[in-house]
N, C-alpha and C. Protein backbone atom coordinates (compact mmCIF):
# COMPACT_ATOMS: atom_id res chain seq x y z
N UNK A 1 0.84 -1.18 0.00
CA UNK A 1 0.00 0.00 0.00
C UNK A 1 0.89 1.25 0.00
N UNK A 2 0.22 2.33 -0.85
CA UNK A 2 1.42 3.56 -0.98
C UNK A 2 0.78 4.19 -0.20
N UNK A 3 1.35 5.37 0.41
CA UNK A 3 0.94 6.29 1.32
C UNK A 3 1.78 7.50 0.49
N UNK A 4 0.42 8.80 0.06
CA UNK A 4 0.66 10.22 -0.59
C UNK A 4 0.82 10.86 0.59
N UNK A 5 1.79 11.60 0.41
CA UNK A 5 2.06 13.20 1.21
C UNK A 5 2.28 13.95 0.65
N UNK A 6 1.28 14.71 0.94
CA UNK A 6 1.21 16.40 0.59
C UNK A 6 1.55 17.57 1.32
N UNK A 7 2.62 17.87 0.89
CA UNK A 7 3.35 19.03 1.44
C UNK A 7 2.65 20.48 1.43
N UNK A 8 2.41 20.55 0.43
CA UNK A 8 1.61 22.44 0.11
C UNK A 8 0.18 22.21 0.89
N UNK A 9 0.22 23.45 1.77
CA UNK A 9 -1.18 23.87 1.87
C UNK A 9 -1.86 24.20 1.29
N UNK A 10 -3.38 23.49 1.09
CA UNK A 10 -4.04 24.22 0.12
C UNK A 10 -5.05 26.06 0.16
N UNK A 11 -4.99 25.97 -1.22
CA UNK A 11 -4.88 27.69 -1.46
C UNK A 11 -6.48 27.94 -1.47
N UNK A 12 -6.88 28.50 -0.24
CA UNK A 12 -8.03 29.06 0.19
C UNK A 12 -8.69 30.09 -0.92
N UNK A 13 -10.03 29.44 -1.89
CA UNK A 13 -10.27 30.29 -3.14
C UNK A 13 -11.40 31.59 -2.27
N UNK A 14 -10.87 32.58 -2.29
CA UNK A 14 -11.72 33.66 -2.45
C UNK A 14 -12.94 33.52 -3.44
N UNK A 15 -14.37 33.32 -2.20
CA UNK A 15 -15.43 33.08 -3.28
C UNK A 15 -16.67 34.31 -3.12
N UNK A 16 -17.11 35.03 -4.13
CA UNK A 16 -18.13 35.91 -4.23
C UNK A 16 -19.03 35.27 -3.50
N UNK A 17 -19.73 36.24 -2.14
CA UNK A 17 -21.23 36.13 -1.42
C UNK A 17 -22.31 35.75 -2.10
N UNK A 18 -22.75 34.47 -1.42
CA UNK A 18 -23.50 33.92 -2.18
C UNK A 18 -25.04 34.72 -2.77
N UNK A 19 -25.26 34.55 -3.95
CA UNK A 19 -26.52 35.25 -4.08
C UNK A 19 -27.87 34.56 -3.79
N UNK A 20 -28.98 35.35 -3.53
CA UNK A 20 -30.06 35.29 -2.89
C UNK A 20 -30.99 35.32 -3.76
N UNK A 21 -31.32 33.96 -4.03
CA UNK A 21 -32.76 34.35 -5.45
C UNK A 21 -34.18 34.67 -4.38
N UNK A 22 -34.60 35.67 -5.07
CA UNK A 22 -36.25 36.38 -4.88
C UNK A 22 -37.16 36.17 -5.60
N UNK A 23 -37.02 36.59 -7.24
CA UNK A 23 -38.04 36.74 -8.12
C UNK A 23 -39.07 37.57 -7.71
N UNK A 24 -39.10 38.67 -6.93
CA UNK A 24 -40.09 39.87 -6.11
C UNK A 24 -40.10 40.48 -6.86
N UNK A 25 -41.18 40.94 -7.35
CA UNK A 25 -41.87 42.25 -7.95
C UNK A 25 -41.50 43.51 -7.31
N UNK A 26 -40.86 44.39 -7.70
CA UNK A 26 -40.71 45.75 -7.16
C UNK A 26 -40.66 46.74 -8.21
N UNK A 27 -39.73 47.54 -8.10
CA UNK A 27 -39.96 48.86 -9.27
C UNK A 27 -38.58 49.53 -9.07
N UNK A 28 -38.14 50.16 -10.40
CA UNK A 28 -37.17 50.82 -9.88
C UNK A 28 -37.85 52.36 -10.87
N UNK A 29 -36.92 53.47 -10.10
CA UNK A 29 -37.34 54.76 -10.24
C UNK A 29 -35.92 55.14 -11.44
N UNK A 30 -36.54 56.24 -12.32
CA UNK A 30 -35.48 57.17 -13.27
C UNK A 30 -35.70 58.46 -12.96
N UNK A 31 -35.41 59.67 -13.54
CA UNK A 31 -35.90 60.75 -14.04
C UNK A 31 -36.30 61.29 -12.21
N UNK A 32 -34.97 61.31 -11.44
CA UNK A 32 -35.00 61.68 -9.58
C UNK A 32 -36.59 60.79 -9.44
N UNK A 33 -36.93 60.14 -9.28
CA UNK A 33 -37.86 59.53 -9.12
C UNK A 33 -39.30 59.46 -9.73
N UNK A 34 -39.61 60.14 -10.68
CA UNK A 34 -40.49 60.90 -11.50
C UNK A 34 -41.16 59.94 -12.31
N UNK A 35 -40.13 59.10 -12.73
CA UNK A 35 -40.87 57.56 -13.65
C UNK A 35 -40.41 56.43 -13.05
N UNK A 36 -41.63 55.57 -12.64
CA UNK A 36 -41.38 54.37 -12.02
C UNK A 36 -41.75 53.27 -12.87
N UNK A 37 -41.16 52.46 -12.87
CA UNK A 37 -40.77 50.96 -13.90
C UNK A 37 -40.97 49.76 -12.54
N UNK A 38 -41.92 48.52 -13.38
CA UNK A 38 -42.17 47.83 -12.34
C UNK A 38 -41.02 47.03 -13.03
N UNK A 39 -40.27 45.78 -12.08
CA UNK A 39 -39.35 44.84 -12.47
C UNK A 39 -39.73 44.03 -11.43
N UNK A 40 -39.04 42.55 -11.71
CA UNK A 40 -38.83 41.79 -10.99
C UNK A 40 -37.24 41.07 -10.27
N UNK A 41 -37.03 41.43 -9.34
CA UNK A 41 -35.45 41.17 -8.77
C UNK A 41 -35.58 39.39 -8.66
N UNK A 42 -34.74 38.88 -9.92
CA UNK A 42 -34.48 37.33 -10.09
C UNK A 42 -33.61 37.04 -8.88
N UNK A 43 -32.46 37.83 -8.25
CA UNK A 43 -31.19 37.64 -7.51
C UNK A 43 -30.78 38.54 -7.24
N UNK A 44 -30.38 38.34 -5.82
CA UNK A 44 -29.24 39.72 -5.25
C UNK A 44 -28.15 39.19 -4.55
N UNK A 45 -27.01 40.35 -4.24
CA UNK A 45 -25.93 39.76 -3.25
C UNK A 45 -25.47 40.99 -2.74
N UNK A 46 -24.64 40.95 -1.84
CA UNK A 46 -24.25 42.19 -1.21
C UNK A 46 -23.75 43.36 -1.89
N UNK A 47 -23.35 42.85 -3.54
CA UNK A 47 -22.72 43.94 -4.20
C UNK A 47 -23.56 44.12 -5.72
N UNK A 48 -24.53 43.37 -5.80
CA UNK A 48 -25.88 43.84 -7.02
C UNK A 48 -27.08 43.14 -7.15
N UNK A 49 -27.43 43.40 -8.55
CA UNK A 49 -28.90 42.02 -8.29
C UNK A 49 -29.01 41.85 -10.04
N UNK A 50 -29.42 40.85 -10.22
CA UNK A 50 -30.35 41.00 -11.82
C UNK A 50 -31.76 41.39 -11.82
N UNK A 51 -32.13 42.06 -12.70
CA UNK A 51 -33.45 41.83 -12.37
C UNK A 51 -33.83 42.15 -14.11
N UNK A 52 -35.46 42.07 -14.37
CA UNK A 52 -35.81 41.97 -15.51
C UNK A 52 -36.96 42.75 -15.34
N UNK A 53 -37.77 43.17 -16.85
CA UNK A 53 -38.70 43.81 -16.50
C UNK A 53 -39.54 43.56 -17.89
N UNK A 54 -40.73 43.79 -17.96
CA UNK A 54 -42.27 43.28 -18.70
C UNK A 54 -41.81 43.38 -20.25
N UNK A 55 -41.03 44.85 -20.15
CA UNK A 55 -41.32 45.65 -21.69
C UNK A 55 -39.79 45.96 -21.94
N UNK A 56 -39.06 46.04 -22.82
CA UNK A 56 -37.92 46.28 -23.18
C UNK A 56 -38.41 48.15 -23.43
N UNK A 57 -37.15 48.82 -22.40
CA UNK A 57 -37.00 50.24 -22.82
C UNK A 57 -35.62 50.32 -22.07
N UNK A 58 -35.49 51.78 -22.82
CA UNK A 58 -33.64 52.07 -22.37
C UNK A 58 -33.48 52.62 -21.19
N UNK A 59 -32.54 51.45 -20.37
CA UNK A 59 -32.66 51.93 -18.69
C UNK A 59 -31.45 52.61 -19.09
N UNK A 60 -31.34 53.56 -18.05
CA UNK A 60 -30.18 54.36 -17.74
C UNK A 60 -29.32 53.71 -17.26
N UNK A 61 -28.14 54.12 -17.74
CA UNK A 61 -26.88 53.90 -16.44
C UNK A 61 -27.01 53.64 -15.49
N UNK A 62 -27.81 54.68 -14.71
CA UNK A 62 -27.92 54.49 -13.43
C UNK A 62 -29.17 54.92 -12.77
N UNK A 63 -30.23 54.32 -11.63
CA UNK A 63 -31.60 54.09 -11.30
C UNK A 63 -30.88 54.11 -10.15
N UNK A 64 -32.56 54.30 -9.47
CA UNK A 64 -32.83 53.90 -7.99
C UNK A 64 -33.59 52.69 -8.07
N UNK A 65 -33.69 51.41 -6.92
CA UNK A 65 -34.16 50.40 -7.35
C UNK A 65 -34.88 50.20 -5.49
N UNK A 66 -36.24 49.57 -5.61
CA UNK A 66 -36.96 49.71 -4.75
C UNK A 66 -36.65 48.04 -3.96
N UNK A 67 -35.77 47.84 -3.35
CA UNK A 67 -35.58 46.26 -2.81
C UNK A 67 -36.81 45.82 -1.98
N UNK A 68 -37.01 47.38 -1.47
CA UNK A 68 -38.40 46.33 -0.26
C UNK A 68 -39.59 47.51 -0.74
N UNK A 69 -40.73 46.53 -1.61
CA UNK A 69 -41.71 47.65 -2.22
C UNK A 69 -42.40 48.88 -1.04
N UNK A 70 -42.68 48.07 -0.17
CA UNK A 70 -43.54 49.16 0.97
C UNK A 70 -42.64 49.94 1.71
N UNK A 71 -40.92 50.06 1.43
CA UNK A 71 -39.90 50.55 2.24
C UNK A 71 -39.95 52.17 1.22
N UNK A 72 -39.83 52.98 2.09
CA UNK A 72 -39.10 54.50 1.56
C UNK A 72 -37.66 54.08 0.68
N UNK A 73 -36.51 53.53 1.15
CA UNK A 73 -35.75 53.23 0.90
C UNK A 73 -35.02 52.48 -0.17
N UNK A 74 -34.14 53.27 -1.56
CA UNK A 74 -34.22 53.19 -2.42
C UNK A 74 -32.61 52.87 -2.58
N UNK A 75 -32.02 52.04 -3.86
CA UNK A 75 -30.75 51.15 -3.61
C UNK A 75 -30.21 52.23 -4.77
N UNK A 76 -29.37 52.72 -4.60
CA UNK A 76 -28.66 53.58 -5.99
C UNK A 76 -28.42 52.07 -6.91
N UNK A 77 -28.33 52.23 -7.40
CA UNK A 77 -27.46 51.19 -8.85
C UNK A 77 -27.44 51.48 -10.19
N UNK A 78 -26.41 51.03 -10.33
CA UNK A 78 -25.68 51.20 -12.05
C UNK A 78 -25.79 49.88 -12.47
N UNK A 79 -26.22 50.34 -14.50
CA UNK A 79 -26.22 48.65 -14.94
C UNK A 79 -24.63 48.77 -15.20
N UNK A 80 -24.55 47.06 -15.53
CA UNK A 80 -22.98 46.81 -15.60
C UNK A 80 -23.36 45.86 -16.72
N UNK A 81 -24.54 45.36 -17.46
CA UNK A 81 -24.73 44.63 -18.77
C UNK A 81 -26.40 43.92 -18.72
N UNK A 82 -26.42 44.17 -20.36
CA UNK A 82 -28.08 44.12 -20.48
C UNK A 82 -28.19 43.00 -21.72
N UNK A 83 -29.29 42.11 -21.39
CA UNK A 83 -29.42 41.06 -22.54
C UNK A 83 -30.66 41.30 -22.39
N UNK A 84 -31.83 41.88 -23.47
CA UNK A 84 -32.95 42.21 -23.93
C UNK A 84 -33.62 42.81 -22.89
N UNK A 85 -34.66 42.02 -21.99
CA UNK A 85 -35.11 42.59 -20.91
C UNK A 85 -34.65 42.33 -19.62
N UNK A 86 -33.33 41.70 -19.31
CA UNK A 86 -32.53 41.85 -18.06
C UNK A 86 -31.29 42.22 -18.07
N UNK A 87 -31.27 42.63 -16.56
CA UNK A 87 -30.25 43.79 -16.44
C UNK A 87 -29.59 43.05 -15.32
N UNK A 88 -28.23 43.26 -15.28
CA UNK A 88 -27.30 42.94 -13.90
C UNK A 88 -26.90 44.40 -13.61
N UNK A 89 -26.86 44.77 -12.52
CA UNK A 89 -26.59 46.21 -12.33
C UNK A 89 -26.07 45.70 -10.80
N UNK A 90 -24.90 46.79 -10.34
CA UNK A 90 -24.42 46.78 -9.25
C UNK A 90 -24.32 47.56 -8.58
N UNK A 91 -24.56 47.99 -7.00
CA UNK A 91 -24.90 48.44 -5.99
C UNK A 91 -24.09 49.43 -5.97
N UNK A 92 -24.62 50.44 -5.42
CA UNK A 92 -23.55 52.21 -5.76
C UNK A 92 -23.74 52.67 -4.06
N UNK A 93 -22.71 52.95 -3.29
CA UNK A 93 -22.74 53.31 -1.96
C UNK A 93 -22.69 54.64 -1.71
C-alpha cells in the first residue's frame, strides 16, 4: 500500500457572497424619481442584483431600485450589462 504526502497547503479560493434568489416584484425609479418601472429582482448579493422587467426600454446607467416595495428606501445602482429585458446592475454606496 502507498501512502501520498502532501506538502503544500491548500490555497483558500476567495469566493463571491453567495446570491439570494427572490423573483419579487418591485420597481425601480429614473428621471430623480419621476418615472417608475415595475421589475422583478431574479437575484441579489451584497454587491448587485439582476433583475428583468415586462417591456424592453432604455434603462439608464444608473436608477434607484426599490428592494423592499412598501420601504421609503431606495438602492442607488448602475447597470454593468443588459441582454434584452434583463439587467445585472451593481450596488452604488
Amino acid at each position: 500500500m502507498a501512502t501520498m504526502i502532501v506538502d503544500e497547503q491548500r490555497t483558500k479560493v476567495q469566493r463571491e457572497p453567495r446570491r439570494e434568489l427572490r423573483k419579487r416584484l418591485t420597481w425601480m425609479t429614473i428621471d430623480d424619481g419621476v418615472t417608475r418601472i415595475e421589475c422583478f429582482v431574479l437575484d441579489v448579493s451584497p454587491g448587485g442584483a439582476k433583475i428583468v422587467t415586462d417591456v424592453a426600454f432604455d434603462v439608464r446607467d444608473s436608477f434607484q431600485l426599490a428592494l423592499v416595495p412598501d420601504h421609503k428606501t431606495r438602492q442607488s445602482c448602475e447597470v454593468v450589462w443588459r441582454r434584452g429585458k434583463t439587467y445585472g446592475v451593481k450596488f452604488l454606496s
